[in-house]
Protein backbone atom coordinates (compact mmCIF):
# COMPACT_ATOMS: atom_id res chain seq x y z
CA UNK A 1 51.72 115.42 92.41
CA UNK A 2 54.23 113.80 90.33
CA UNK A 3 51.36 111.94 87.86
CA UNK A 4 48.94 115.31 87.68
CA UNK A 5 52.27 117.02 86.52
CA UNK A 6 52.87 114.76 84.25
CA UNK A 7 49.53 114.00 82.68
CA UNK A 8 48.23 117.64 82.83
CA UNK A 9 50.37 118.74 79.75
CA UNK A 10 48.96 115.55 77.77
CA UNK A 11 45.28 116.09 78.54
CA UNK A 12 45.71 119.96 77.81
CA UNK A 13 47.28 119.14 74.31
CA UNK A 14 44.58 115.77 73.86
CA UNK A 15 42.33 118.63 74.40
CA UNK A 16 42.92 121.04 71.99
CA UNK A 17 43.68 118.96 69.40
CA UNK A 18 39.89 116.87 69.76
CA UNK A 19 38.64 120.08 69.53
CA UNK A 20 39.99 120.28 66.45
CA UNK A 21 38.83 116.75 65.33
CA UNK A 22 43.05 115.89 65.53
CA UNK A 23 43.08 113.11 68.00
CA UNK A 24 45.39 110.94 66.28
CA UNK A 25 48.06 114.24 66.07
CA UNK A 26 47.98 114.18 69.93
CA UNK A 27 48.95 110.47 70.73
CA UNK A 28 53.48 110.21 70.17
CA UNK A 29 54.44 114.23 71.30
CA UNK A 30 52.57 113.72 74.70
CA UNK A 31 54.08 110.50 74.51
CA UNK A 32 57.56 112.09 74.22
CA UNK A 33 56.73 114.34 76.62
CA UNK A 34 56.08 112.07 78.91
CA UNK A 35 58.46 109.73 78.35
CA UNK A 36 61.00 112.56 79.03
CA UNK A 37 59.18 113.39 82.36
CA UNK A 38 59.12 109.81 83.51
CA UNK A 39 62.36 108.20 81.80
CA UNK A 40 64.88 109.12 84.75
CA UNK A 41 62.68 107.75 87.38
CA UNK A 42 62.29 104.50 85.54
CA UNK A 43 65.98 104.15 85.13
CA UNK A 44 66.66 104.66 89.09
CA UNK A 45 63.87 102.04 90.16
CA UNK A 46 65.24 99.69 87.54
CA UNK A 47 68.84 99.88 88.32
CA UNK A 48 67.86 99.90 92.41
CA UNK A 49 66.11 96.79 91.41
CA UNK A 50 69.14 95.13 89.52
CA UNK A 51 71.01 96.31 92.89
CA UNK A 52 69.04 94.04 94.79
CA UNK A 53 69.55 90.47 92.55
CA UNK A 54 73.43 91.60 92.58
CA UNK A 55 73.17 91.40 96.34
CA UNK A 56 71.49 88.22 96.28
CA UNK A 57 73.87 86.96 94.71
CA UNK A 58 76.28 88.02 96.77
CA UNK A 59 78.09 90.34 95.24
CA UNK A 60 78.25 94.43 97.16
CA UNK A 61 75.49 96.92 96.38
CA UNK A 62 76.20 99.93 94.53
CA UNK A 63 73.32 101.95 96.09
CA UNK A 64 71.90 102.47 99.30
CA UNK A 65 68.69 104.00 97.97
CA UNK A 66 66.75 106.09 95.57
CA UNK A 67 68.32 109.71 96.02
CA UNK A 68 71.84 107.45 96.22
CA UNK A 69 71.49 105.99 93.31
CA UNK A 70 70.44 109.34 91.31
CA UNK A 71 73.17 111.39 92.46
CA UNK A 72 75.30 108.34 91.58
CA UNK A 73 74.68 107.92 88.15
CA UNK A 74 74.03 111.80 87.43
CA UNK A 75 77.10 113.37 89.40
CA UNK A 76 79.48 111.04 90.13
CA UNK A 77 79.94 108.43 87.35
CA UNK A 78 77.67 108.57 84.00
CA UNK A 79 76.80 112.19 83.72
CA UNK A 80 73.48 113.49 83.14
CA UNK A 81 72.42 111.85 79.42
CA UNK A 82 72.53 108.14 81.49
CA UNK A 83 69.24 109.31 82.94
CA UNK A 84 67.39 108.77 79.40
CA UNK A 85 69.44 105.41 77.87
CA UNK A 86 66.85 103.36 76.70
CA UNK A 87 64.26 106.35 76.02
CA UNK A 88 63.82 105.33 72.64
CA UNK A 89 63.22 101.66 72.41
CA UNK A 90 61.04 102.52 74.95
CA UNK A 91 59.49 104.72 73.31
CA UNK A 92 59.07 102.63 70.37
CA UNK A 93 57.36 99.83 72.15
CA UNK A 94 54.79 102.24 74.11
CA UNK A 95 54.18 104.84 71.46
CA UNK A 96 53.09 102.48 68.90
CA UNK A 97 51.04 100.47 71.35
CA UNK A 98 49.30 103.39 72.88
CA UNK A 99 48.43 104.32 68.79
CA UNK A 100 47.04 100.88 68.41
CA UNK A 101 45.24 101.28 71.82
CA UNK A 102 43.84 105.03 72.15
CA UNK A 103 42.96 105.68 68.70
CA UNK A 104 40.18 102.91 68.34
CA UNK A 105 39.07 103.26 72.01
CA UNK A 106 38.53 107.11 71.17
CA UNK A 107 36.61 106.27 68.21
CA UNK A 108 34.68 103.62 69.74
CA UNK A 109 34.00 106.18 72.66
CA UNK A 110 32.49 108.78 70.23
CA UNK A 111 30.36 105.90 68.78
CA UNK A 112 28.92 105.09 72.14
CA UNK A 113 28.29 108.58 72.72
CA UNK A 114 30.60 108.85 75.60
CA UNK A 115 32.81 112.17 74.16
CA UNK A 116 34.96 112.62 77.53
CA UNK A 117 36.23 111.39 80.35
């Protein structure tokens, strides 16, 4: 449910722009959009994970789980803009990767004669 939410909104805009002959237009706001979507999610699994080699090494978790460690770092100790730190270099890095990756497979795509998924 969580990835057709997600990629929905990007396929509806990829959509209307190609019909447009805009593809390239499409690529970094459905980016941001999903980057938004997903950014808090990534942050919990990442920090759960970091939870894990802190207990290896002995030293006390911080979180007992997923839900845990949200309400943790929403409510009770970094407020509500910790859920996006990092959104931009991420950003960055993916954005311009996905340009350099979706633009000439689109192209290539319309070559072959294969216009859609």
């Amino acid at each position: 449910m969580m990835a057709e939410s997600t990629t929905f909104p990007i396929d509806l805009t990829k959509t209307v722009f190609q019909l447009h002959g805009e593809s390239i237009v499409t690529i970094q706001p459905t980016n941001i959009f999903r980057f938004v979507v997903a950014s808090p999610a990534d942050l919990v699994k990442v920090r759960l994970q970091a939870d894990v080699c802190m207990a290896c090494q002995g030293l006390p978790q911080r979180y007992s789980g997923a839900f845990d460690a949200f309400t943790k770092i929403t409510i009770k100790i970094e407020g509500l803009k910790a859920l996006w730190k990092g959104f931009f270099p991420i950003w960055a890095k993916l954005g311009s990767w996905q340009f350099v990756f979706w633009v000439p497979y689109e192209n290539f795509r319309q070559i072959a004669g294969l216009f859609s998924f």
